[in-house]
Protein backbone atom coordinates (compact mmCIF):
# COMPACT_ATOMS: atom_id res chain seq x y z
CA UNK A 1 0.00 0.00 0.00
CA UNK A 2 0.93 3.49 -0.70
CA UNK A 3 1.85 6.34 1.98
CA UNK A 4 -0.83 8.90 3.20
CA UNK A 5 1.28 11.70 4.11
CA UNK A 6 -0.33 13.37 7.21
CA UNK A 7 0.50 16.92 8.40
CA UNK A 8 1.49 17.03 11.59
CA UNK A 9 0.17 19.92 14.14
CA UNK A 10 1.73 20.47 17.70
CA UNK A 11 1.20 22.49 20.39
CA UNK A 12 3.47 22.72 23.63
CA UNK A 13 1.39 20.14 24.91
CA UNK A 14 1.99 17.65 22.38
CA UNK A 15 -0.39 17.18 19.11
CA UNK A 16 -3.83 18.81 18.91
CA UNK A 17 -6.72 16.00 18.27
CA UNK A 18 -7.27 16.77 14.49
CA UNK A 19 -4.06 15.28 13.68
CA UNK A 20 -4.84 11.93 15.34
CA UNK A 21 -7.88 12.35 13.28
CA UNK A 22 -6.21 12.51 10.35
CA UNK A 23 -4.30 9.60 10.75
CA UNK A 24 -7.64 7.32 11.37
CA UNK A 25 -8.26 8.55 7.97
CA UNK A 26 -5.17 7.83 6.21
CA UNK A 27 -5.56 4.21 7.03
CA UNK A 28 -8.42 3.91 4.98
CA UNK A 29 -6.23 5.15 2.27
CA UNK A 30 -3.14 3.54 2.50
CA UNK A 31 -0.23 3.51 5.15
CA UNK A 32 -0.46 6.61 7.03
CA UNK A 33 3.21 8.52 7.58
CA UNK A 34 2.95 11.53 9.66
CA UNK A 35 5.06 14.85 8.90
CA UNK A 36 6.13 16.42 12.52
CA UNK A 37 7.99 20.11 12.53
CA UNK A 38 10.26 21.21 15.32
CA UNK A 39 12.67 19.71 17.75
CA UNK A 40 12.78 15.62 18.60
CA UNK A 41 10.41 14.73 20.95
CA UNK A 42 9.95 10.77 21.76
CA UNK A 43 6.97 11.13 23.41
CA UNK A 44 5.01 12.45 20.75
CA UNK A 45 6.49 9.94 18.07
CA UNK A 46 5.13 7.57 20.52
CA UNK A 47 2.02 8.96 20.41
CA UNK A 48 1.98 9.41 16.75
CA UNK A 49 2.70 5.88 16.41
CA UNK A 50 -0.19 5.13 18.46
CA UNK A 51 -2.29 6.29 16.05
CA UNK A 52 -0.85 4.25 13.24
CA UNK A 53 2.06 6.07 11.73
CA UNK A 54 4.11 3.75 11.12
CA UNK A 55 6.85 6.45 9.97
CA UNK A 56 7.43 9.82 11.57
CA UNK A 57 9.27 11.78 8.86
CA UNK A 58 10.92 15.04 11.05
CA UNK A 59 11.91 18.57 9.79
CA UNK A 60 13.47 19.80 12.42
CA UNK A 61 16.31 22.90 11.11
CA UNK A 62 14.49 25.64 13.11
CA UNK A 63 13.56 27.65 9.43
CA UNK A 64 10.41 25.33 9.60
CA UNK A 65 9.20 27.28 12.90
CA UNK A 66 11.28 30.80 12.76
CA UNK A 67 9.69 31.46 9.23
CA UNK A 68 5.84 31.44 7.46
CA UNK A 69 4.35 28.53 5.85
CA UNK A 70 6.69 28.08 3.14
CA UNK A 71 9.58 25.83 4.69
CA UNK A 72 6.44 23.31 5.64
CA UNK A 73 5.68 23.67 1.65
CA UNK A 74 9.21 22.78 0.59
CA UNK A 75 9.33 19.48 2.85
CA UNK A 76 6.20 18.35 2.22
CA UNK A 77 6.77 19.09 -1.77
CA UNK A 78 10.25 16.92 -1.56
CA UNK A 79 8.57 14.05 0.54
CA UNK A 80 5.79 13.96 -2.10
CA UNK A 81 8.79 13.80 -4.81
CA UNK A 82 10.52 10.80 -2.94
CA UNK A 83 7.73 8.63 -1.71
CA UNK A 84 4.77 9.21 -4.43
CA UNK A 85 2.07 9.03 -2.11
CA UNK A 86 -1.71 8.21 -2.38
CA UNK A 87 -2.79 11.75 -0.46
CA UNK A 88 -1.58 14.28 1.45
CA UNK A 89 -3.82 15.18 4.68
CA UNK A 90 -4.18 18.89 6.25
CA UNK A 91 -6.26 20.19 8.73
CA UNK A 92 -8.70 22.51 7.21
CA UNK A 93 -8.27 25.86 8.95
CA UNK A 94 -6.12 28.62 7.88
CA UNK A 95 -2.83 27.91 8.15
CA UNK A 96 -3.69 24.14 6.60
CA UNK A 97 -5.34 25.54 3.61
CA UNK A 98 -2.39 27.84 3.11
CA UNK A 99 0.11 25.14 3.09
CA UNK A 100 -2.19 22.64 1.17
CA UNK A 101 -2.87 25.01 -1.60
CA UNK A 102 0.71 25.72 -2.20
CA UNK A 103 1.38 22.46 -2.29
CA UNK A 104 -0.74 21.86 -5.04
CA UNK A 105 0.37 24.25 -6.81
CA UNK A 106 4.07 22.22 -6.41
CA UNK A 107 2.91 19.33 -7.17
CA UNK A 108 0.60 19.94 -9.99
CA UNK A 109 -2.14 18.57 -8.60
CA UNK A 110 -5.81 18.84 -7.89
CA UNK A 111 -7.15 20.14 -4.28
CA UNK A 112 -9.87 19.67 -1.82
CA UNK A 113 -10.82 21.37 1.29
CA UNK A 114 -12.98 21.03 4.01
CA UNK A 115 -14.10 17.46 3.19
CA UNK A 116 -15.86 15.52 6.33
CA UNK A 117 -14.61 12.13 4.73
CA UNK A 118 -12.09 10.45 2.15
CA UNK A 119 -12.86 6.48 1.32
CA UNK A 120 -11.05 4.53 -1.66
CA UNK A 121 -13.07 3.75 -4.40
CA UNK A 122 -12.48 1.71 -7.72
CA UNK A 123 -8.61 2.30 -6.53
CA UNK A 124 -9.49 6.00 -6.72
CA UNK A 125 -9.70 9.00 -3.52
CA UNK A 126 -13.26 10.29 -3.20
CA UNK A 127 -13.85 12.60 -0.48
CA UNK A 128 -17.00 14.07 0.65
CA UNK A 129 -17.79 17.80 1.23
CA UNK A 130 -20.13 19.91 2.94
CA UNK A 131 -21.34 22.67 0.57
CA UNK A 132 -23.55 25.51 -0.08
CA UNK A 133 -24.18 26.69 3.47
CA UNK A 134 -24.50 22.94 4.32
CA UNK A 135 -27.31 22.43 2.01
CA UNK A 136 -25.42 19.78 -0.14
CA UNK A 137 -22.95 17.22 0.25
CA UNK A 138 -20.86 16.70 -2.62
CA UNK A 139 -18.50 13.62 -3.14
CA UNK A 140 -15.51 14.67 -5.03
CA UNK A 141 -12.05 13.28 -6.60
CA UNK A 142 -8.84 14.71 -7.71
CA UNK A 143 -8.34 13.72 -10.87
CA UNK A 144 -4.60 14.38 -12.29
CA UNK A 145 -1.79 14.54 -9.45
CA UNK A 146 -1.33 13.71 -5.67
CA UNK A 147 -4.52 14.59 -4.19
CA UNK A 148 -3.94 17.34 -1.09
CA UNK A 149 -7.01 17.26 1.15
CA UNK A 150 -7.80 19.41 4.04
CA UNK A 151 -10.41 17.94 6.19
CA UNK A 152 -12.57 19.36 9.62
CA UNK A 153 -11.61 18.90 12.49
CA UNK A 154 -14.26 16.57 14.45
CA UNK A 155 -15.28 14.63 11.02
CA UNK A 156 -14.50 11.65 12.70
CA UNK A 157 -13.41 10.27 16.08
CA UNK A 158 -9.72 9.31 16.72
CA UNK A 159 -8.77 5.19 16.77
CA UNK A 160 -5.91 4.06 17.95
CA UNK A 161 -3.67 1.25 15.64
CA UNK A 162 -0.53 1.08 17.37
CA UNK A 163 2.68 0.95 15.42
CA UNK A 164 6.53 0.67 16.66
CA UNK A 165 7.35 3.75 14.60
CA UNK A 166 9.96 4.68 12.42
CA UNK A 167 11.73 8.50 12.65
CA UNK A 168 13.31 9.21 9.26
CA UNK A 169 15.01 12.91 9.12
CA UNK A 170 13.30 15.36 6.26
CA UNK A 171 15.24 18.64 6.36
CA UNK A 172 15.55 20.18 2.81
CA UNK A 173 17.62 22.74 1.57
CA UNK A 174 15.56 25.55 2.29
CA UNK A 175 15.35 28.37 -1.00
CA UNK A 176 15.84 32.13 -0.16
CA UNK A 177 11.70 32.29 -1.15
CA UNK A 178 11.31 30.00 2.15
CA UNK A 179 12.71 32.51 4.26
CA UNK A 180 11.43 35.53 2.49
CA UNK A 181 9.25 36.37 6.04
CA UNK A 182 10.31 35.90 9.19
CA UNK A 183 8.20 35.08 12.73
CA UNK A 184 9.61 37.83 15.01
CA UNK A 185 7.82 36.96 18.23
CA UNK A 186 5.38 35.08 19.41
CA UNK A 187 3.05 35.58 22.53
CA UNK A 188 0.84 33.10 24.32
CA UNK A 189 -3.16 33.98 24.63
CA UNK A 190 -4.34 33.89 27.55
CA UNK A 191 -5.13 30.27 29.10
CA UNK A 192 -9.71 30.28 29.75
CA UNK A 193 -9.41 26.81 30.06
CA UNK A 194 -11.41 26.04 27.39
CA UNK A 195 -11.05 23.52 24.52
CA UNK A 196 -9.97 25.76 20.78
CA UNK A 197 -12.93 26.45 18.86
CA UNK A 198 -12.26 24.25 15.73
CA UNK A 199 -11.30 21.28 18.17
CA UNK A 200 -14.03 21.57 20.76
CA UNK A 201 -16.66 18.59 20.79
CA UNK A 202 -18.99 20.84 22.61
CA UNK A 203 -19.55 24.58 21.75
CA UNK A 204 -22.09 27.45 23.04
CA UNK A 205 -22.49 30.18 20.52
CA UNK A 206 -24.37 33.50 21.46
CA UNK A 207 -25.44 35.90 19.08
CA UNK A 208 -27.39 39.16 19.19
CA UNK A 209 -30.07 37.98 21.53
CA UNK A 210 -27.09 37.89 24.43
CA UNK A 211 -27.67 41.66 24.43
CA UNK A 212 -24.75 42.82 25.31
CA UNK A 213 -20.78 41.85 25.90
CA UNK A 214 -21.80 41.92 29.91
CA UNK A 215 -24.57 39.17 28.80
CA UNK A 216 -22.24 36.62 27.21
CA UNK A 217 -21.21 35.78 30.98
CA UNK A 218 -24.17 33.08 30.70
CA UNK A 219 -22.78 31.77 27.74
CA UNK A 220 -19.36 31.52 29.70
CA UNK A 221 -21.26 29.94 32.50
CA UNK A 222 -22.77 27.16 30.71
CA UNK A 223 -19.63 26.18 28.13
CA UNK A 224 -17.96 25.98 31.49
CA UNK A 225 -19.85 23.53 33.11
CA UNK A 226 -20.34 20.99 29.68
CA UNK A 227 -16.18 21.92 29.26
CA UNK A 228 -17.03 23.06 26.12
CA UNK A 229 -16.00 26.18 23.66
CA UNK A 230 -17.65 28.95 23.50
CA UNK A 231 -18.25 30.95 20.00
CA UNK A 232 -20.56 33.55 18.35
CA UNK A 233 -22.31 35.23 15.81
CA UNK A 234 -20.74 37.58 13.42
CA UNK A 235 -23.60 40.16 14.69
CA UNK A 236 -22.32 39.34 18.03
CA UNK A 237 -18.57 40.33 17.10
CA UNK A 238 -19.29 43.18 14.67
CA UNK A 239 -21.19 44.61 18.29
CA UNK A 240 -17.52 43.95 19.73
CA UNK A 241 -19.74 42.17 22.23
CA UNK A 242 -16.58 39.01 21.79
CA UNK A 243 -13.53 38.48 19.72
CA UNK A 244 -13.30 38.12 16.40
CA UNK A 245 -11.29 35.04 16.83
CA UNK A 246 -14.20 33.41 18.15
CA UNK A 247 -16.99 34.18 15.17
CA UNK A 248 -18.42 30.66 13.72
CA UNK A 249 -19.48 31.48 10.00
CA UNK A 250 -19.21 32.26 6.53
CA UNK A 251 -16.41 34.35 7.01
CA UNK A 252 -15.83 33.36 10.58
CA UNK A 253 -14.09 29.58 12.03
CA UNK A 254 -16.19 26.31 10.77
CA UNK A 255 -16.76 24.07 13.74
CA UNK A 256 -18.34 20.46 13.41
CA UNK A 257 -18.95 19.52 17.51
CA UNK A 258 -21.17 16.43 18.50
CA UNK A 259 -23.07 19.25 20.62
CA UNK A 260 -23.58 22.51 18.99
CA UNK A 261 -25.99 25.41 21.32
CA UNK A 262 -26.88 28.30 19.75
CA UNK A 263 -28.17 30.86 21.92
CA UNK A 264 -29.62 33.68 20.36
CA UNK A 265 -28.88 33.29 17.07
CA UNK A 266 -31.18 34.09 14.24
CA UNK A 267 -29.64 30.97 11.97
CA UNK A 268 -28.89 33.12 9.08
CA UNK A 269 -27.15 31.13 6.22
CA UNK A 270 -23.79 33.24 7.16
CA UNK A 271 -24.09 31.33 10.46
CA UNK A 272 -25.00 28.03 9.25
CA UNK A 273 -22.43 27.73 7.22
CA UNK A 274 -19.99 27.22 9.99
CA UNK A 275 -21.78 24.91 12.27
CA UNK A 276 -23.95 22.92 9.76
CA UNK A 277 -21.45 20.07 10.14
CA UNK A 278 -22.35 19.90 13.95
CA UNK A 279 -24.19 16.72 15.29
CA UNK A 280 -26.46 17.44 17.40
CA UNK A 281 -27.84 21.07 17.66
CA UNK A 282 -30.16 22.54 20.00
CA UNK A 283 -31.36 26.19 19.52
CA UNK A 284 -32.58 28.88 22.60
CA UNK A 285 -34.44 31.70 20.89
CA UNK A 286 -37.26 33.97 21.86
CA UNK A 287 -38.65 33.86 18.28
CA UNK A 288 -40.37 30.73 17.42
CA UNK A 289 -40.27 31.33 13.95
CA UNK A 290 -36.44 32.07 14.16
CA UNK A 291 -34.54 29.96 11.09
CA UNK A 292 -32.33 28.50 13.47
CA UNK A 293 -35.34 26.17 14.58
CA UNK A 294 -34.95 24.51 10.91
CA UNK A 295 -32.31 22.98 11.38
CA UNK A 296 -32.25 22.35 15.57
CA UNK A 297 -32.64 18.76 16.69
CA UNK A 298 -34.22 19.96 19.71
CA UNK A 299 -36.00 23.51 20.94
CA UNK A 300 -35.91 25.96 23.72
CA UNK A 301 -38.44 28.87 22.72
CA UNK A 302 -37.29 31.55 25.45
CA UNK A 303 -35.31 33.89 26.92
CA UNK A 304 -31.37 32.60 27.18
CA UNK A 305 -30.65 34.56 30.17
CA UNK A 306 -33.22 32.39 31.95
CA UNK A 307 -32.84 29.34 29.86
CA UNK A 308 -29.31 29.48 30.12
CA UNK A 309 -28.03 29.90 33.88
CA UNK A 310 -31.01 27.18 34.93
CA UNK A 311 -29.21 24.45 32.43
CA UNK A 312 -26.33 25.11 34.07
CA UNK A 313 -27.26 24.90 37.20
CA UNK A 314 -29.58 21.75 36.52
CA UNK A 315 -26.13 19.79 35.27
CA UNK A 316 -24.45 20.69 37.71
CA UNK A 317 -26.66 19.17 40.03
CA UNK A 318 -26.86 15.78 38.17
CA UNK A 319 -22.87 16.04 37.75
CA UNK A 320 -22.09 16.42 41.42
């Protein structure tokens, strides 16, 4: 069987869940090889290798984390040169799509993003999409090259194959292109304790119905009780009521959680089209004929800032 090159993402507390994701994938595809960045660490190999990669190829010249996406580009371009394989896997999100569409480009080959699932068929790559708001799920193939596919996070769950893997160095010679612009500091957010939006299983979303920034303290409330994320509405963020970092839509972050609450929120298509993928959702709205009802599995016609803190308080109860 071929390699599935898998991209690799770590965090100073070892690899964020998408990547192990990505590597249940690859093994429906072929023999899944993960690409790690950064200094030696056997502890995440090992982990890596729990996952099924039975070969940990590692850049590790520090140009692949003092510079932009480029370096990532050039290794991942030579690996495809030297190993031919079936795919190469991303995590969809903004750096991912940057690398995977460069790669592409490299490699002369077709691209998809954002697919929920990739499956072999008639010795071909197919993966699925989520498209048009949601509205349509479209099963797609790359049809002259490598394939490069991004995929959502939480499109499926994590399954451990162990493997006794196999570390196999990957530094290129880097081109004066790769180092064209350099990272000149970095600086930590500050920890809420709270899963990253694209990775969370659970997420609360307020929108405009929170009223205010002061009201999205419920929304706080209740995320921190299921240990879940909390996002919002782009009406919610253009009020500067939260972040921008934080906005689930369109033109915001797309999240695909088992549990998906939307407080407040209207459900226009903007919105949808960054939670659509989520499993179960369950809607809070004073309007009954709100579109967000459409597509809810389940109902609460009310007011959030009574619905809300009484949830809360009610699992915390039954938790205790």
């Amino acid at each position: 069987m071929s390699e599935v090159l898998v991209l690799v993402e770590r965090t100073d507390s070892g690899v964020r869940k998408p990547t192990l994701e990505l590597l249940t994938l690859a093994r429906r595809l072929g023999e899944p090889s993960a690409v790690m960045f950064g200094p030696p660490d056997d502890d995440t190999v090992a982990l890596l290798g729990r996952y099924g990669a039975g070969t940990v190829y590692l850049a590790s010249d520090p140009t692949v984390t003092e510079y932009l996406v480029l370096p990532k580009v050039e290794v991942l371009a030579a690996l495809a040169a030297r190993v031919d394989p079936a795919a190469v896997l991303v995590t969809s999100g903004s750096e991912g799509k940057d690398i995977a569409g460069r790669l592409a480009v490299r490699l002369e080959s077709g691209i998809i993003t954002d697919a929920v699932d990739v499956r072999v068929v008639d010795g071909g790559i197919e993966a699925e999409q989520s498209v048009v708001a949601g509205s349509w799920v479209a099963t797609t193939s790359v049809v002259r090259g490598t394939p490069v596919i991004t995929v959502r996070p939480n499109s499926t769950t994590p399954q451990e194959s162990p493997v006794t893997p196999t570390v196999q160095p990957a530094d290129v010679e880097y081109t004066d292109a790769a180092r064209g612009a350099k990272i000149l500091s970095r600086s930590a957010k500050a920890a809420t304790g709270r899963p990253e939006l694209p990775d969370a299983t659970v997420v609360v979303a307020g929108g405009r119905g929170v009223g205010s920034a002061d009201g999205f303290a419920v929304i706080e409330q209740l995320a921190d009780v299921l240990g879940a994320a909390v996002g919002a509405s782009r009406a919610a963020t253009d009020e500067k009521w939260y972040p921008h970092e934080f906005q689930i839509g369109q033109t915001g972050k797309t999240v695909a959680p088992q549990l998906y609450i939307a407080s407040g929120i209207s459900g226009a298509i903007q919105h949808r089209a960054g939670m659509q993928g989520s499993k179960t959702v369950i809607a809070v709205n004073k309007d009954p004929k709100a579109p967000i009802f459409s597509i809810a599995d389940f109902g609460v016609v009310g007011d959030l800032h009574t619905v809300l803190p009484r949830l809360a308080e009610e699992i915390t109860k039954r938790t205790s």
